[in-house]
Protein backbone atom coordinates (compact mmCIF):
# COMPACT_ATOMS: atom_id res chain seq x y z
CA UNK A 1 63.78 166.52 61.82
CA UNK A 2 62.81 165.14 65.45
CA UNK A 3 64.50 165.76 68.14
CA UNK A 4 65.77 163.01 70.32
CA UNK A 5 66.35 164.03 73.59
CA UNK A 6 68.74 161.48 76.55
CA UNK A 7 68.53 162.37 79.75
CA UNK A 8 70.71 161.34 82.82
CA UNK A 9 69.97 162.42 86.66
CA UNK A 10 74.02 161.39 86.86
CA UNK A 11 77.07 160.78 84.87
CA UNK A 12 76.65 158.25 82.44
CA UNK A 13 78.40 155.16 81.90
CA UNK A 14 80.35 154.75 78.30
CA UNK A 15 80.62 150.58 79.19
CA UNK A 16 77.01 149.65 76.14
CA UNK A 17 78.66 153.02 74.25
CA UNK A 18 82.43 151.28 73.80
CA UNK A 19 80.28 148.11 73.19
CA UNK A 20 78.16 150.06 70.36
CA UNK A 21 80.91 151.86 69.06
CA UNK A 22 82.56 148.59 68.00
CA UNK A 23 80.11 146.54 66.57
CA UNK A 24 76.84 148.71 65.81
CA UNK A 25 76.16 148.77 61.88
CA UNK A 26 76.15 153.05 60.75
CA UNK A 27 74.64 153.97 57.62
CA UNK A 28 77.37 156.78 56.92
CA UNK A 29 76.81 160.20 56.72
CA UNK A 30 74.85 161.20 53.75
CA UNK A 31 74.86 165.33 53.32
CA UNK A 32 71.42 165.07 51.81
CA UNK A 33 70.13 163.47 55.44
CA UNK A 34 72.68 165.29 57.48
CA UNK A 35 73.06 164.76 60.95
CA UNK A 36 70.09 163.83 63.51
CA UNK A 37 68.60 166.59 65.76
CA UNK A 38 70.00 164.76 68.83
CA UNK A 39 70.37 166.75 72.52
CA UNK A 40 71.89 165.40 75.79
CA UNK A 41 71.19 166.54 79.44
CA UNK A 42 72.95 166.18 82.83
CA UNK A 43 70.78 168.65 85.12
CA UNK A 44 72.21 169.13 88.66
CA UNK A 45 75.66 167.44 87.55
CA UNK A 46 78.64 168.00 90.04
CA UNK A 47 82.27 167.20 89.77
CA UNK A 48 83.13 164.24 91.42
CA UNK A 49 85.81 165.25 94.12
CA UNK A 50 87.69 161.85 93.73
CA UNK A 51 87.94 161.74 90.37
CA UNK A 52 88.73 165.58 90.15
CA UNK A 53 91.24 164.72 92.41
CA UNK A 54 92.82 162.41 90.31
CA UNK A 55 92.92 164.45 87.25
CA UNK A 56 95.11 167.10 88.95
CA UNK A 57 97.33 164.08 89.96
CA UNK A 58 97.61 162.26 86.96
CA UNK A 59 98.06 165.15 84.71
CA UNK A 60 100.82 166.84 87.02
CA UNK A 61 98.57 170.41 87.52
CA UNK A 62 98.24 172.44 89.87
CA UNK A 63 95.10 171.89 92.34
CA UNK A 64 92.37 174.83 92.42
CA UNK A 65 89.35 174.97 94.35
CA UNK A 66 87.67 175.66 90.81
CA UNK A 67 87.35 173.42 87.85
CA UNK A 68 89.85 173.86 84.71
CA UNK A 69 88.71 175.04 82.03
CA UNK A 70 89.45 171.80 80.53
CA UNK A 71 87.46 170.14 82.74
CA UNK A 72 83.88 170.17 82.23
CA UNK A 73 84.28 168.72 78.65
CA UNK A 74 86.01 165.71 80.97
CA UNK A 75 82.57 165.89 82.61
CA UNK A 76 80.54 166.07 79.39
CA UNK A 77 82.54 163.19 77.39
CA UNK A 78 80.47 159.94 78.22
CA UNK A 79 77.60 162.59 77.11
CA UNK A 80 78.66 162.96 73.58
CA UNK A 81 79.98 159.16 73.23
CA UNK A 82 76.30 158.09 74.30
CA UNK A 83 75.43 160.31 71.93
CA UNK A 84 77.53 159.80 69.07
CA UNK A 85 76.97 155.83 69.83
CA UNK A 86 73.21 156.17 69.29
CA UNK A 87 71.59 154.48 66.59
CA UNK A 88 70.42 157.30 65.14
CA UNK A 89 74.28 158.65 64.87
CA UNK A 90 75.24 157.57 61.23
CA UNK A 91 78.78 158.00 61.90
CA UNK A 92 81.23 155.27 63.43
CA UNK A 93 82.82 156.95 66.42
CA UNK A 94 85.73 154.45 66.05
CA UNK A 95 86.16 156.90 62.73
CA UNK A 96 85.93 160.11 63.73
CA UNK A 97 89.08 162.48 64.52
CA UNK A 98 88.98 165.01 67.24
CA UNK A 99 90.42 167.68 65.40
CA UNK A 100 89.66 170.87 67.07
CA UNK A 101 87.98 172.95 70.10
CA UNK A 102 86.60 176.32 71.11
CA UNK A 103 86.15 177.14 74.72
CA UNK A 104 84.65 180.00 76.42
CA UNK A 105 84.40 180.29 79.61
CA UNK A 106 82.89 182.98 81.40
CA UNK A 107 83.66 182.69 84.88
CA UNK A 108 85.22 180.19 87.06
CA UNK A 109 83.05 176.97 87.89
CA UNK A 110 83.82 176.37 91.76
CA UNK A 111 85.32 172.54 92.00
CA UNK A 112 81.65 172.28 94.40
CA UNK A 113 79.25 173.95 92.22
CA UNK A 114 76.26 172.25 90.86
CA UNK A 115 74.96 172.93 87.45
CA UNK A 116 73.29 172.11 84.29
CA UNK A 117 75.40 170.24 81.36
CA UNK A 118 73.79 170.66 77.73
CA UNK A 119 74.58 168.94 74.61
CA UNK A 120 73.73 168.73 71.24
CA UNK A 121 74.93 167.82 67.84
CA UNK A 122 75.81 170.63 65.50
CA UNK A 123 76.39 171.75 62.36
CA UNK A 124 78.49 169.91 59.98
CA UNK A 125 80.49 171.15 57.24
CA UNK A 126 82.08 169.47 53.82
CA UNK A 127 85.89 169.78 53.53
CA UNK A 128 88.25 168.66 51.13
CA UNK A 129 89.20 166.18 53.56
CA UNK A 130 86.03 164.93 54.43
CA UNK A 131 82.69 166.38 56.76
CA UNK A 132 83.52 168.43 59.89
CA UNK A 133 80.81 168.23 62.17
CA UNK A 134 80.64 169.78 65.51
CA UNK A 135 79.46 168.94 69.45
CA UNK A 136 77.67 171.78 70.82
CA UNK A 137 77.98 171.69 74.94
CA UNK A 138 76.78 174.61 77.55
CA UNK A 139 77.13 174.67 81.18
CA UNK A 140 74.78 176.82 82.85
CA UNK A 141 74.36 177.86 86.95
CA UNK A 142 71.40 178.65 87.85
CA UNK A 143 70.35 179.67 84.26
CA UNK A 144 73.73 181.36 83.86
CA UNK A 145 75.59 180.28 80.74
CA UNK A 146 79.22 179.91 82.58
CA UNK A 147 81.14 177.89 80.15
CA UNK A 148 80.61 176.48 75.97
CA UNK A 149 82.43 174.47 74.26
CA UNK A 150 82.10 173.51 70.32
CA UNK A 151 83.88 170.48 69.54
CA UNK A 152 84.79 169.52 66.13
CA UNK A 153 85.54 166.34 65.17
CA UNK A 154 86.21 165.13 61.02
CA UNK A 155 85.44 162.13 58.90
CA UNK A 156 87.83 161.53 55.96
CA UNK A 157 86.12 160.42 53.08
CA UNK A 158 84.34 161.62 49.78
CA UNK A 159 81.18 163.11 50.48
CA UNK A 160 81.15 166.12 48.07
CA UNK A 161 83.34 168.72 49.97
CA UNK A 162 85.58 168.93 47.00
CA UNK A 163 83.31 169.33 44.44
CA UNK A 164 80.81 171.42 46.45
CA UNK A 165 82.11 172.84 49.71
CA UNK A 166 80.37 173.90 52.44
CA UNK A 167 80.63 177.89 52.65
CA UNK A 168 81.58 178.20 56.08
CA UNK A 169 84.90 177.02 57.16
CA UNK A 170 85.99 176.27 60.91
CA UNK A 171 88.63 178.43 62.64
CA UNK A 172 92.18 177.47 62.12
CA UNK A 173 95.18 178.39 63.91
CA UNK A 174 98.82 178.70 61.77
CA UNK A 175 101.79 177.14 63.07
CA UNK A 176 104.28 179.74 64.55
CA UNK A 177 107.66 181.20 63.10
CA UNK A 178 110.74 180.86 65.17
CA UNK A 179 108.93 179.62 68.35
CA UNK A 180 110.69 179.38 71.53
CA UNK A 181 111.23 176.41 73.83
CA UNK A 182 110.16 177.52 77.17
CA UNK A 183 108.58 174.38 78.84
CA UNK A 184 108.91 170.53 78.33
CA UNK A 185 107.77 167.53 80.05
CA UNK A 186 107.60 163.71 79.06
CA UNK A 187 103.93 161.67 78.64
CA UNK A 188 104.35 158.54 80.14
CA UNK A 189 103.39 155.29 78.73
CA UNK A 190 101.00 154.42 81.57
CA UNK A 191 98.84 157.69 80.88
CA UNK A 192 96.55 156.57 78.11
CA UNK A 193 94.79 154.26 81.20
CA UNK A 194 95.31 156.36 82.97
CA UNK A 195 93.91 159.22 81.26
CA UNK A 196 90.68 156.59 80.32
CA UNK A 197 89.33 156.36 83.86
CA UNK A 198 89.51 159.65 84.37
CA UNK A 199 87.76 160.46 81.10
CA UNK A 200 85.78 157.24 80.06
CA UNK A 201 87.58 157.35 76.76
CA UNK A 202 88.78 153.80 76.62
CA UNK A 203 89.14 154.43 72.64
CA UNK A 204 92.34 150.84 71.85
CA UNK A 205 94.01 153.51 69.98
CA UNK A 206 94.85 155.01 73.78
CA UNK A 207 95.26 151.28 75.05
CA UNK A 208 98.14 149.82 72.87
CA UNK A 209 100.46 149.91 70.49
CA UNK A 210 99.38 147.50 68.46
CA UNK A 211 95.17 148.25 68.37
CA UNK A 212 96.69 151.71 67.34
CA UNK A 213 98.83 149.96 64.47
CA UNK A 214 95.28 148.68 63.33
CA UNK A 215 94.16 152.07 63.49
CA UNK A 216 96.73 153.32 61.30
CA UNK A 217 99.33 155.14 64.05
CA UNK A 218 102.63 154.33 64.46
CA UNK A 219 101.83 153.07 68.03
CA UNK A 220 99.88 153.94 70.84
CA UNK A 221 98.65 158.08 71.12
CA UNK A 222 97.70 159.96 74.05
CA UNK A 223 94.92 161.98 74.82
CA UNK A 224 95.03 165.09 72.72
CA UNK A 225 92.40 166.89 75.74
CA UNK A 226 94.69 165.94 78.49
CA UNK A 227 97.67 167.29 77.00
CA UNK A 228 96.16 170.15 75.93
CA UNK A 229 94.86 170.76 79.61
CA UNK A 230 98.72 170.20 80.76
CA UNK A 231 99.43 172.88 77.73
CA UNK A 232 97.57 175.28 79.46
CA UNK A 233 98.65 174.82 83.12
CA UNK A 234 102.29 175.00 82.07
CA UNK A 235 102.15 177.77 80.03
CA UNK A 236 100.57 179.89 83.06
CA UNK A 237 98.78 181.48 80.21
CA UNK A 238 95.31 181.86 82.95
CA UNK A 239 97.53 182.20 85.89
CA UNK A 240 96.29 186.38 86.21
CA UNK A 241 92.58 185.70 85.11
CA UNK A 242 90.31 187.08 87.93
CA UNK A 243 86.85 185.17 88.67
CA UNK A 244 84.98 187.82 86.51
CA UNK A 245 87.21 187.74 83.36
CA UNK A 246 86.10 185.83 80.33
CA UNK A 247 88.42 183.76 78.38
CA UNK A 248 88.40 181.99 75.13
CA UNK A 249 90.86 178.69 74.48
CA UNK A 250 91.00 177.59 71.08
CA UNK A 251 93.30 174.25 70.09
CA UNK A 252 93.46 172.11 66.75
CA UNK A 253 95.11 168.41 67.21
CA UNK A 254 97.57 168.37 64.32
CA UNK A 255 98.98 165.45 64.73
CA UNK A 256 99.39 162.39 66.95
CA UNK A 257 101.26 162.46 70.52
CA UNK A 258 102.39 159.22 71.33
CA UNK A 259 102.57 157.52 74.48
CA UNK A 260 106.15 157.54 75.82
CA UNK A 261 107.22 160.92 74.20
CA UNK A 262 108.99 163.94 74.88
CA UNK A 263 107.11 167.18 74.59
CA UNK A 264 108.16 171.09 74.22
CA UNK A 265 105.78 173.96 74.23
CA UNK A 266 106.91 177.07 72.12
CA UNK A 267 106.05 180.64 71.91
CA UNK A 268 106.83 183.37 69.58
CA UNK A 269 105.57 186.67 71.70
CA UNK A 270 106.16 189.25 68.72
CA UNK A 271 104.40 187.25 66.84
CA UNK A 272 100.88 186.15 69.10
CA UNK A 273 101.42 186.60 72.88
CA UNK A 274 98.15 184.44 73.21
CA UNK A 275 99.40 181.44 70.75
CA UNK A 276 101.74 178.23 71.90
CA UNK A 277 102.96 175.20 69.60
CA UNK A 278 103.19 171.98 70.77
CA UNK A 279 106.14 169.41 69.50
CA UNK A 280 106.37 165.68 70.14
CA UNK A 281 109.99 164.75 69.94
CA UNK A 282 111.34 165.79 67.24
CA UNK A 283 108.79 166.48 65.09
CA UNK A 284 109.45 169.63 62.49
CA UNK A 285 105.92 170.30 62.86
CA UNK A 286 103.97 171.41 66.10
CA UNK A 287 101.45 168.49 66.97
CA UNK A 288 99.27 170.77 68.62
CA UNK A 289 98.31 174.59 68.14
CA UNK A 290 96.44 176.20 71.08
CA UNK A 291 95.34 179.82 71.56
CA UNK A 292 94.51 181.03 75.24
CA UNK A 293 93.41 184.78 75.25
CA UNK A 294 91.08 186.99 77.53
CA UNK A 295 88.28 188.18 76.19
CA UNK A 296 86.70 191.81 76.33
CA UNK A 297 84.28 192.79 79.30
CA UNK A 298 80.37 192.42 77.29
């Protein structure tokens, strides 16, 4: 297959993506086709300092002189909506659910530092559920790989996975036993805008209440990425990691956190010192399970 290679000198714009996403016809995924050989590049990208102020701000974190880890997939989004908006994408993006992430990062990425920002589409697997298929994105400094993510998002529909799964399966993470409150916070109502100009993810199921009744949720949902960024801040799970260590995160979206909710995070330290569970309200099942765990020196 071809590749198709988009190229931006800055950050692009999602405004003809959100306009794509909506009304552009897709011929579905078809695992005899698979998915197109399609790349993205953002060479000599920088974070923006008012907008990376803002996301500390809005997302109640504490300010470094260094990115988040979270953060350059915040840079990367309107990369993989161009991409997953292009004609050659068979896949509605209006119908695709985050579901999980892997993160490594390799050392910090000063809040100043300019690099490279690589994307691609990935491999795709059949599920019972559906086809998983995954967002390959590497940030490199001076030809340093400093940070990957692998971002896997799922389709629900029949397209064989039952029948004939795929024989690779994507990591999961189990919900904890007896997990301990030891932070909460509330997510207010105003942060799915909020959250969308600092991300470009102007998806109406972050919007309102009742585009996400179309959508099939109870009412409007927040970002699952800024949450799990919050996750990670409060649980001071990085708060020792030196500039040279490596560390992996690794989070699957369970369910949906709604706009306007309460939120605990919970640990179980006999059980996984590296693992927290994230509850909205009172939910009997976490919404969110996120791993955060150094990794050994190469």
């Amino acid at each position: 297959m071809s590749e198709t290679h988009l190229n931006y000198a800055s950050k692009p714009s999602n405004g003809m993506a959100m306009v794509k996403a909506l009304v552009l016809p897709r011929a579905g995924f078809n695992a005899e086709v698979g998915l197109p050989n399609l790349q993205s590049h953002w060479h000599g990208a920088s974070a923006n300092a008012d907008e990376l102020k803002n996301y500390f701000e809005t997302l109640e974190i504490k300010p470094t002189d260094y990115l988040p880890i979270s953060y350059p997939h915040v840079m990367a989004g309107t990369m993989h909506m161009n991409m997953m908006t292009n004609k050659l994408f068979p896949i509605r993006l209006l119908g695709a659910l985050h579901l999980k992430n892997r993160i490594v990062q390799y050392r910090h990425i000063s809040s100043t530092e300019v690099v490279d920002i690589d994307a691609k589409v990935g491999d795709y697997r059949l599920t019972d559920n559906g086809v998983e298929f995954d967002f390959v994105t590497d940030v490199t400094a001076q030809g340093e790989l400093v940070w990957q993510e692998t971002s896997i998002y799922l389709v629900r529909g029949k397209f064989g996975g039952k029948e004939n799964p795929s024989s690779t399966n994507s990591f999961e993470l189990e919900s904890l036993t007896d997990a301990k409150v030891f932070n909460e916070w509330h997510i207010p109502k105003s942060r799915g805008r909020e959250y969308a100009k600092i991300s470009g993810d102007y998806n109406p199921i972050h919007l309102s209440p009742w585009l996400a009744k179309i959508f099939g949720f109870q009412r409007d949902i927040a970002h699952g990425f800024g949450v799990m960024a919050q996750a990670i801040d409060f649980s001071n799970a990085l708060a020792d990691v030196s500039d040279g260590n490596a560390v992996q995160v690794d989070v699957v979206f369970k369910g949906p956190i709604f706009l306007g909710s309460d939120v605990t995070l919970r640990q179980n330290l006999e059980q996984d010192a590296d693992r927290y569970d994230l509850y909205c309200d009172d939910n009997s099942r976490p919404n969110l399970c996120l791993s955060v765990k150094k990794l050994e020196a190469k």
